[in-house]
Protein backbone atom coordinates (compact mmCIF):
# COMPACT_ATOMS: atom_id res chain seq x y z
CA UNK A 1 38.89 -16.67 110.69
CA UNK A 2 41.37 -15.79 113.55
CA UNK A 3 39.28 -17.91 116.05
CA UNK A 4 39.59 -20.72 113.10
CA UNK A 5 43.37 -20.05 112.98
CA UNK A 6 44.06 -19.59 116.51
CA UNK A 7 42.31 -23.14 117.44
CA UNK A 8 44.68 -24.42 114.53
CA UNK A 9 47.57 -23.63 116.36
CA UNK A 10 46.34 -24.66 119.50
CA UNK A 11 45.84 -28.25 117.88
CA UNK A 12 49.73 -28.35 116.41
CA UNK A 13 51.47 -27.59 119.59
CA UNK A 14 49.34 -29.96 121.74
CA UNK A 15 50.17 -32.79 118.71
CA UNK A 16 53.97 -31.80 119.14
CA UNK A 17 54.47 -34.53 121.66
CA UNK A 18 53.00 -37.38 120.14
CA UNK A 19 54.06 -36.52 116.73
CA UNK A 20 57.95 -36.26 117.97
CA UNK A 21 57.75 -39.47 119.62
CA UNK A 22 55.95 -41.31 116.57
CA UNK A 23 59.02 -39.91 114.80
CA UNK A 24 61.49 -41.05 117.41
CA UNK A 25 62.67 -38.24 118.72
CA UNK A 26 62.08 -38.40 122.31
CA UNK A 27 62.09 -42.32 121.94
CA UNK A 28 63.41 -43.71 125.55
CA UNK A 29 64.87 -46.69 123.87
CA UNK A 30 67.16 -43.94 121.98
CA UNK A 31 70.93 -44.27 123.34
CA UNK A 32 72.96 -41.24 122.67
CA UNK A 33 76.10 -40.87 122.68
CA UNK A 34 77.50 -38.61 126.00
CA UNK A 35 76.55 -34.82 125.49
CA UNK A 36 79.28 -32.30 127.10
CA UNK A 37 79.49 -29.41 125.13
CA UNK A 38 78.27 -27.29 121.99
CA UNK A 39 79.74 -25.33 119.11
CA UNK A 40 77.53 -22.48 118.05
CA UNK A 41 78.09 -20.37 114.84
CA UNK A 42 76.46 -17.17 114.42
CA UNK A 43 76.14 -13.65 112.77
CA UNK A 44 73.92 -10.25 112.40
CA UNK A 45 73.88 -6.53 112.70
CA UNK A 46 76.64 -4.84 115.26
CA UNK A 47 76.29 -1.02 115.08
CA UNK A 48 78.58 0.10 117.80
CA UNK A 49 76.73 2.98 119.99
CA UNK A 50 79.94 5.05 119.45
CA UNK A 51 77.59 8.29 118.53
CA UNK A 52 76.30 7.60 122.52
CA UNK A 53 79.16 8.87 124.11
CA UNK A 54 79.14 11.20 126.76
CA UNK A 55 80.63 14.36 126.07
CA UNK A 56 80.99 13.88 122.54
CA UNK A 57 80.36 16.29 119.65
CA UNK A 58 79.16 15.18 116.76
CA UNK A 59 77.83 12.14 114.78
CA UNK A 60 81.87 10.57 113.79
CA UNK A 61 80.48 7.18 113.16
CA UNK A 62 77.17 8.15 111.32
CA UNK A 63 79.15 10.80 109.41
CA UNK A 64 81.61 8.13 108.49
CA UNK A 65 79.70 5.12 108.24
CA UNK A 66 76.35 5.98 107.87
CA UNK A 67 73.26 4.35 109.75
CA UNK A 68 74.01 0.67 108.49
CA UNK A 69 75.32 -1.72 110.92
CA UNK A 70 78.55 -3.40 110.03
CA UNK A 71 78.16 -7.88 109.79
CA UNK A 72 79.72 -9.20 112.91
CA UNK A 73 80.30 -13.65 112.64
CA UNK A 74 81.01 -14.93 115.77
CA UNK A 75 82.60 -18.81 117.09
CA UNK A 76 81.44 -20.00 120.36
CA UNK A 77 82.23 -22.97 122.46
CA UNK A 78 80.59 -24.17 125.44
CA UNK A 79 81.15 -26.88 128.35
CA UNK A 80 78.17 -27.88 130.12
CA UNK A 81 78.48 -28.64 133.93
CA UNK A 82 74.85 -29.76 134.52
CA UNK A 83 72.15 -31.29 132.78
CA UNK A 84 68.59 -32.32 134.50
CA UNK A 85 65.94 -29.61 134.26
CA UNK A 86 67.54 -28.48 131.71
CA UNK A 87 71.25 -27.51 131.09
CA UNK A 88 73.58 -24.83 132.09
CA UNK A 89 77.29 -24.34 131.66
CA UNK A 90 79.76 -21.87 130.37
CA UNK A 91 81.20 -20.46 127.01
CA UNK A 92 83.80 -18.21 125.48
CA UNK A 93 83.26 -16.85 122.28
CA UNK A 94 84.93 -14.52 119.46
CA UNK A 95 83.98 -12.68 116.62
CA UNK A 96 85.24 -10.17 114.29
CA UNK A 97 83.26 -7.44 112.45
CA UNK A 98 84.45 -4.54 110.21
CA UNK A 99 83.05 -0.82 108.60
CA UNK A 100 84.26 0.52 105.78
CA UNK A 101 83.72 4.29 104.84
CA UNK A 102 85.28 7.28 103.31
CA UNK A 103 88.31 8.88 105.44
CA UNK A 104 87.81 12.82 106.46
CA UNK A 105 90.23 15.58 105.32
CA UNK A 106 91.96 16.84 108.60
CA UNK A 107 90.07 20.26 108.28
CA UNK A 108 86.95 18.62 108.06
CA UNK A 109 86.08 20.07 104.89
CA UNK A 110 85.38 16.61 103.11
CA UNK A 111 86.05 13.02 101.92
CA UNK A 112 89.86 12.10 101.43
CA UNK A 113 90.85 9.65 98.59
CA UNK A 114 91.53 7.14 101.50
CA UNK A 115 89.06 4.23 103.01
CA UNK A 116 88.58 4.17 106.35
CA UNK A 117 87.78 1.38 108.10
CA UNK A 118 86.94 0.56 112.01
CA UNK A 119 87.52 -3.32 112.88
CA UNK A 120 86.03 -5.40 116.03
CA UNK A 121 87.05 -8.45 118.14
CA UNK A 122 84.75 -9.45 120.61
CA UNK A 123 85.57 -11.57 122.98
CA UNK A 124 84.10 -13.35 125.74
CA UNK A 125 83.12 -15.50 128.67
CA UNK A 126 79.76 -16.00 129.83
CA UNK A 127 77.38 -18.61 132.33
CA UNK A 128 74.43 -19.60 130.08
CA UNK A 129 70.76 -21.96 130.71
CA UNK A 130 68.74 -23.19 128.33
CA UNK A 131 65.36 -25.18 129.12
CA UNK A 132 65.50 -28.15 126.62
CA UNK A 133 63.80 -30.19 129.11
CA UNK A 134 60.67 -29.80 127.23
CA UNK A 135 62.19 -30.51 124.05
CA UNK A 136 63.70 -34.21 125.00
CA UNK A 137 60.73 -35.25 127.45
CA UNK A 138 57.96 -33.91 125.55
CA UNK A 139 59.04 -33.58 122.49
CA UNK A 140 58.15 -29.78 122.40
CA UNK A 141 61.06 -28.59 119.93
CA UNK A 142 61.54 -25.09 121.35
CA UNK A 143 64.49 -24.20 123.46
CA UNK A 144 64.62 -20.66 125.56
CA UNK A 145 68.04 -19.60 126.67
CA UNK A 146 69.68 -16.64 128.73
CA UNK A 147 73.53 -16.15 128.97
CA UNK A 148 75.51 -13.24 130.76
CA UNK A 149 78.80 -12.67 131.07
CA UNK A 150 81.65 -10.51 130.78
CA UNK A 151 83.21 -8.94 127.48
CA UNK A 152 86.56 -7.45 126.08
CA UNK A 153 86.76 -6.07 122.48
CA UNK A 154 90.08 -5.18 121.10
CA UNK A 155 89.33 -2.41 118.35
CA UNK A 156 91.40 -0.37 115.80
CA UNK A 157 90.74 1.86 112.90
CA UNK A 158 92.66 2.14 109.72
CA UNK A 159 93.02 4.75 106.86
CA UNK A 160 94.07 2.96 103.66
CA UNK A 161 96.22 0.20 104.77
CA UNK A 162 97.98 1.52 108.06
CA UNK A 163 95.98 1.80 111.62
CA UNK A 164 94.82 5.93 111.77
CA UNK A 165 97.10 8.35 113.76
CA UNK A 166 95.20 10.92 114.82
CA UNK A 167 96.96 14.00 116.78
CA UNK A 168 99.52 12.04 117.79
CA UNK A 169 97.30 8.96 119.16
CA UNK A 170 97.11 6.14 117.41
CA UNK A 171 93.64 4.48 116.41
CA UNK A 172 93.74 1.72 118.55
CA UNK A 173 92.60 -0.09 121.76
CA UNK A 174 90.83 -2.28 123.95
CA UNK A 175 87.17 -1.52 125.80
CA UNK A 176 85.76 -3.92 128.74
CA UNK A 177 82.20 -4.56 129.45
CA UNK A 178 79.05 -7.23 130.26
CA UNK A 179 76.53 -8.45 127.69
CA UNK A 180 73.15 -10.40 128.83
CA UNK A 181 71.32 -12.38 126.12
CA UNK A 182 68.13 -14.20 125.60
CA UNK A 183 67.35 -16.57 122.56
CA UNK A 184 65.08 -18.98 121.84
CA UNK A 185 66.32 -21.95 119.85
CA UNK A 186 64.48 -24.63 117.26
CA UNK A 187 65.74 -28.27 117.90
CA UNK A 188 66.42 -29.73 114.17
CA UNK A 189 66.20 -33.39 115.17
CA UNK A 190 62.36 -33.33 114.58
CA UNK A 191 62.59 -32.63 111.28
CA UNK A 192 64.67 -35.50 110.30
CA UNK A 193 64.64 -38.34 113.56
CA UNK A 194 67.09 -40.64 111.69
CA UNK A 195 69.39 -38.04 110.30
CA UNK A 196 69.68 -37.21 113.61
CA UNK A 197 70.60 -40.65 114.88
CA UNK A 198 73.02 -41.31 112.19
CA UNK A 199 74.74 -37.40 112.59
CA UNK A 200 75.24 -38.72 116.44
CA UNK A 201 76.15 -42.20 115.91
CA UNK A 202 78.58 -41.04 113.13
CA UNK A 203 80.23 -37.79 114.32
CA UNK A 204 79.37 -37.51 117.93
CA UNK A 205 76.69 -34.45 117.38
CA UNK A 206 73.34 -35.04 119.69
CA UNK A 207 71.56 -32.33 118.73
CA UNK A 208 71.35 -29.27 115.92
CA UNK A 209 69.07 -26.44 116.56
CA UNK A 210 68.57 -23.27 114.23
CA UNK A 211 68.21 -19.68 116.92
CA UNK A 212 67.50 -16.10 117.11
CA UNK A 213 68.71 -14.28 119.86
CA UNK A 214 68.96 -10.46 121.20
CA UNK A 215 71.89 -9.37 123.09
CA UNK A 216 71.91 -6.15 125.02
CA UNK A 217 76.08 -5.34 125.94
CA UNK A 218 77.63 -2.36 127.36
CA UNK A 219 81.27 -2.43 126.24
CA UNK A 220 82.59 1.32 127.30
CA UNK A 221 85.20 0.38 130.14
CA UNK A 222 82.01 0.48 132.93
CA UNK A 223 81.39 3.84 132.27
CA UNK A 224 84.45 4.83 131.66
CA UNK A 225 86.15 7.29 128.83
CA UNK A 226 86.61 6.93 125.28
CA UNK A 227 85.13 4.82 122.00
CA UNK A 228 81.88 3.82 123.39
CA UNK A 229 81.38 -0.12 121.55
CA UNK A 230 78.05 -0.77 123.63
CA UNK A 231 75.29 -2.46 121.24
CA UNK A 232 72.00 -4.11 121.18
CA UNK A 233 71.77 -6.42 118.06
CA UNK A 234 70.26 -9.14 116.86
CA UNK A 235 71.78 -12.38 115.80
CA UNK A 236 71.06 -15.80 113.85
CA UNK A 237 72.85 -19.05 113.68
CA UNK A 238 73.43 -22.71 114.13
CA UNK A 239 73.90 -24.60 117.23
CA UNK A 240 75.54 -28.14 117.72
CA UNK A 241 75.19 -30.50 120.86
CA UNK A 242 78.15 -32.67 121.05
């Protein structure tokens, strides 16, 4: 049975070509419009490794927030500078991601009739590759990718509806870092050749891909003191060549 299946598969991806060109997907007689950018939309898990920090005592974010991630979305747009063997450029992205949990009495002694909440902005700039040479020659729709690049997350923490003042310092701040990412991305135009066509003829998008991607970042100021809003997560979105 799994030599059956395995042969099976074997069989799809060496069809992939031919069956993308049948479709017109790879089609050299196919005139896009120019490509120079892409808009990509995603979200997933961000559990800041806050609990990691050197010198700490304690659990504060598990003991607040439990072991559940809180939802980060993030925007990001890029500007490609070359396109041959595939195509590499840069991007700057933002997203925003909150945790809400019950607020601490001062002596530690319980929950307070306040919500706490910690809130996220991260921002950045990175160089990215992806190898969709395969995709538009052979008509192979799978895209790899790798980005790295630098990071800066503003961050502040409320209690009820004012930002948290704790011993005189006030829940709020800013932590640098890098993040390096690698994703692998499923080109949409062979599902539907002449929706494809018509999305690029009419609004200027060449190509839509669904992705999964894994991003290991240290955000704690290189090292440095204080909140500690490294991560390794996973996230899922939509991507748009334009």
């Amino acid at each position: 049975m799994s030599r059956a299946w395995g042969l099976g598969v074997a069989v799809a991806f060496a069809a992939l070509p031919a069956w993308a060109q049948d479709a017109g997907v790879v089609s050299p007689d196919l005139v896009e419009s120019p490509r120079t950018g892409g808009i990509i939309f995603r979200l997933g898990g961000y559990k800041p490794l806050i609990d990691e920090e050197k010198g700490l005592g304690g659990t504060p974010y598990k003991d607040t927030f439990g072991d559940s991630s809180l939802l980060l979305v993030e925007l990001e747009f890029q500007r490609y500078f070359y396109q041959g063997i595939g195509t590499a450029g840069v991007g700057v992205s933002a997203g925003y991601g909150e945790k809400y949990g019950a607020a601490k009495l001062a002596d530690g002694g319980g929950d307070a009739a306040e919500r706490t909440a910690i809130k996220v902005v991260p921002l950045a700039f990175n160089l990215f590759y992806k190898f969709d040479y395969a995709a538009f020659e052979w008509g192979i729709p799978l895209v790899p990718y790798g980005k790295l690049g630098l990071i800066y997350s503003p961050w502040w923490v409320t209690k009820g509806s004012d930002t948290e003042v704790s011993g005189g310092v006030t829940g709020k701040g800013g932590k640098w870092g890098w993040g390096g990412t690698a994703g692998l991305a499923f080109l949409l135009d062979v599902l539907q050749p002449r929706f494809a066509r018509d999305f690029d003829s009419g609004l200027g998008v060449n190509h839509s891909y669904l992705f999964a991607e894994y991003t290991y970042a240290d955000v704690d100021d290189f090292g440095g003191k204080g909140l500690n809003l490294s991560s390794r997560r996973w996230m899922f979105g939509l991507a748009l060549d334009y």
